[in-house]
C-alpha atoms as a PDB file:
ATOM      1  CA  UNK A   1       0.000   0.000   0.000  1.00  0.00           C
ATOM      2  CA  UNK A   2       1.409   3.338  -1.055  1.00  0.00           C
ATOM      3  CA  UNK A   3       2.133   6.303   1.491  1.00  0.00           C
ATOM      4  CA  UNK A   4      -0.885   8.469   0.226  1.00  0.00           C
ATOM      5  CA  UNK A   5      -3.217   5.770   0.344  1.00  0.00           C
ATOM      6  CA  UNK A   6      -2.486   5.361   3.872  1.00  0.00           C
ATOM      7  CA  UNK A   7      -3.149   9.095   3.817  1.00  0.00           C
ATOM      8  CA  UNK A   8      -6.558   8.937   2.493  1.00  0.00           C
ATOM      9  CA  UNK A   9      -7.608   5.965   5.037  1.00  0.00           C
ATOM     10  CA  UNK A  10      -6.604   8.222   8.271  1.00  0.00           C
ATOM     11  CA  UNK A  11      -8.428  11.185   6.166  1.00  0.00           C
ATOM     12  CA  UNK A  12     -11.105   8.650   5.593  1.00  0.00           C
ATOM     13  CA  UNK A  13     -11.357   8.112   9.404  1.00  0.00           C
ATOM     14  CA  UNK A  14     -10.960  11.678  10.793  1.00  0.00           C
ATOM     15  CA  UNK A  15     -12.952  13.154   8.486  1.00  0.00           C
ATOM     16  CA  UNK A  16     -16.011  13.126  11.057  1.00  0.00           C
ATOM     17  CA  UNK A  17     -14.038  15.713  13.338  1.00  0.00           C
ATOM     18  CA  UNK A  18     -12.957  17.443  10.353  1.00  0.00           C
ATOM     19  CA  UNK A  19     -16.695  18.298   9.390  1.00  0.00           C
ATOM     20  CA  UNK A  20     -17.863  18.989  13.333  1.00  0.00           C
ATOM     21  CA  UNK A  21     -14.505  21.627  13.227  1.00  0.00           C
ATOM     22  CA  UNK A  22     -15.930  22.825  10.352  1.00  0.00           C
ATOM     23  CA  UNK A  23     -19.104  23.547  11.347  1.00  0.00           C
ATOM     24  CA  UNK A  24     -17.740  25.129  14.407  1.00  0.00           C
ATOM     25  CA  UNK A  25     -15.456  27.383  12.589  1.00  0.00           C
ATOM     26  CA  UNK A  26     -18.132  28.555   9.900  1.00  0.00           C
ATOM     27  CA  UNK A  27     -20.312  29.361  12.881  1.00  0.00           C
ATOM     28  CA  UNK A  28     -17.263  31.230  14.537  1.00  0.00           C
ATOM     29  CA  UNK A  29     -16.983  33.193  11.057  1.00  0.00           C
ATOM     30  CA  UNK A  30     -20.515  34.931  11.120  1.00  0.00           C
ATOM     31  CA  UNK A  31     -23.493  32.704  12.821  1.00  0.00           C
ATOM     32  CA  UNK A  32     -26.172  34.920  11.380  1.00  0.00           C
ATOM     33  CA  UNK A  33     -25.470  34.886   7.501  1.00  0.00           C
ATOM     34  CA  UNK A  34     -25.483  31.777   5.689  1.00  0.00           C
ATOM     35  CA  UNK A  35     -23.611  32.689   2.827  1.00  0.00           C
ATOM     36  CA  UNK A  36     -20.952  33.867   4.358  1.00  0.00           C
ATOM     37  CA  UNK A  37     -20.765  30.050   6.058  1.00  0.00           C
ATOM     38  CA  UNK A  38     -20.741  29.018   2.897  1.00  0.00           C
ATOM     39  CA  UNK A  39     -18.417  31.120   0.899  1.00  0.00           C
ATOM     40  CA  UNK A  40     -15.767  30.083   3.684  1.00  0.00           C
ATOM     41  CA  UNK A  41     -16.747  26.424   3.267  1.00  0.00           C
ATOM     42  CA  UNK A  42     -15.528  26.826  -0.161  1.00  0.00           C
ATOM     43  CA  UNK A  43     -12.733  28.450   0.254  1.00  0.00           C
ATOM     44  CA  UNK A  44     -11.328  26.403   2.865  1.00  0.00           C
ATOM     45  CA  UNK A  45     -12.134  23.055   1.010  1.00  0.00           C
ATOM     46  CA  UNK A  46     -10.774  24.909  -2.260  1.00  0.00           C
ATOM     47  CA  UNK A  47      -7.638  25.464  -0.715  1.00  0.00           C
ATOM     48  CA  UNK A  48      -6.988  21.843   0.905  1.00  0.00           C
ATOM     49  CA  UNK A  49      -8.195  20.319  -2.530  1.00  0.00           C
ATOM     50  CA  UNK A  50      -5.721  22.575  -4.397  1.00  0.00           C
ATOM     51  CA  UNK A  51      -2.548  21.751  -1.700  1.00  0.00           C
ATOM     52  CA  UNK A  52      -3.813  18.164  -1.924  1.00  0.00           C
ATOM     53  CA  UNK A  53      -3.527  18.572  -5.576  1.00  0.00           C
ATOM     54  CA  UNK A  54      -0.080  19.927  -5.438  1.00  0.00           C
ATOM     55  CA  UNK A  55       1.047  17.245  -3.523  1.00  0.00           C
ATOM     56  CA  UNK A  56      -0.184  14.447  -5.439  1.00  0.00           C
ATOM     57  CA  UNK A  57       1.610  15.884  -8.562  1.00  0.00           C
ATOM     58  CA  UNK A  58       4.994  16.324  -6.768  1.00  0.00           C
ATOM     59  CA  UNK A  59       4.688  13.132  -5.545  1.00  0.00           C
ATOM     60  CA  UNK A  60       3.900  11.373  -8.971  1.00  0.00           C
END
């Protein structure tokens, strides 16, 4: 089994605290306006999707 898919399973099993932090945090950001939860939803998952990206390419 490669590294990153040894990655992916420990994502794979944290990923429930990842979403309750992330519900936290959106609520932290502004509790009262929805798209503002959302538009930092997005911009948090775009940026770990992009590094994510990055890293599978350097690693390949």
């Amino acid at each position: 089994m490669k590294y990153y898919q040894k990655l992916i399973i420990k994502l794979n099993i944290n990923l429930r605290f990842i979403k309750e932090y992330m519900w936290i945090a959106g609520h932290e950001v502004d509790a009262s306006n929805r798209i503002v939860r959302l538009f930092f939803y997005g911009f948090v998952s775009f940026t770990f999707f992009s590094m994510m990206t990055m890293v599978f390419l350097l690693m390949s």
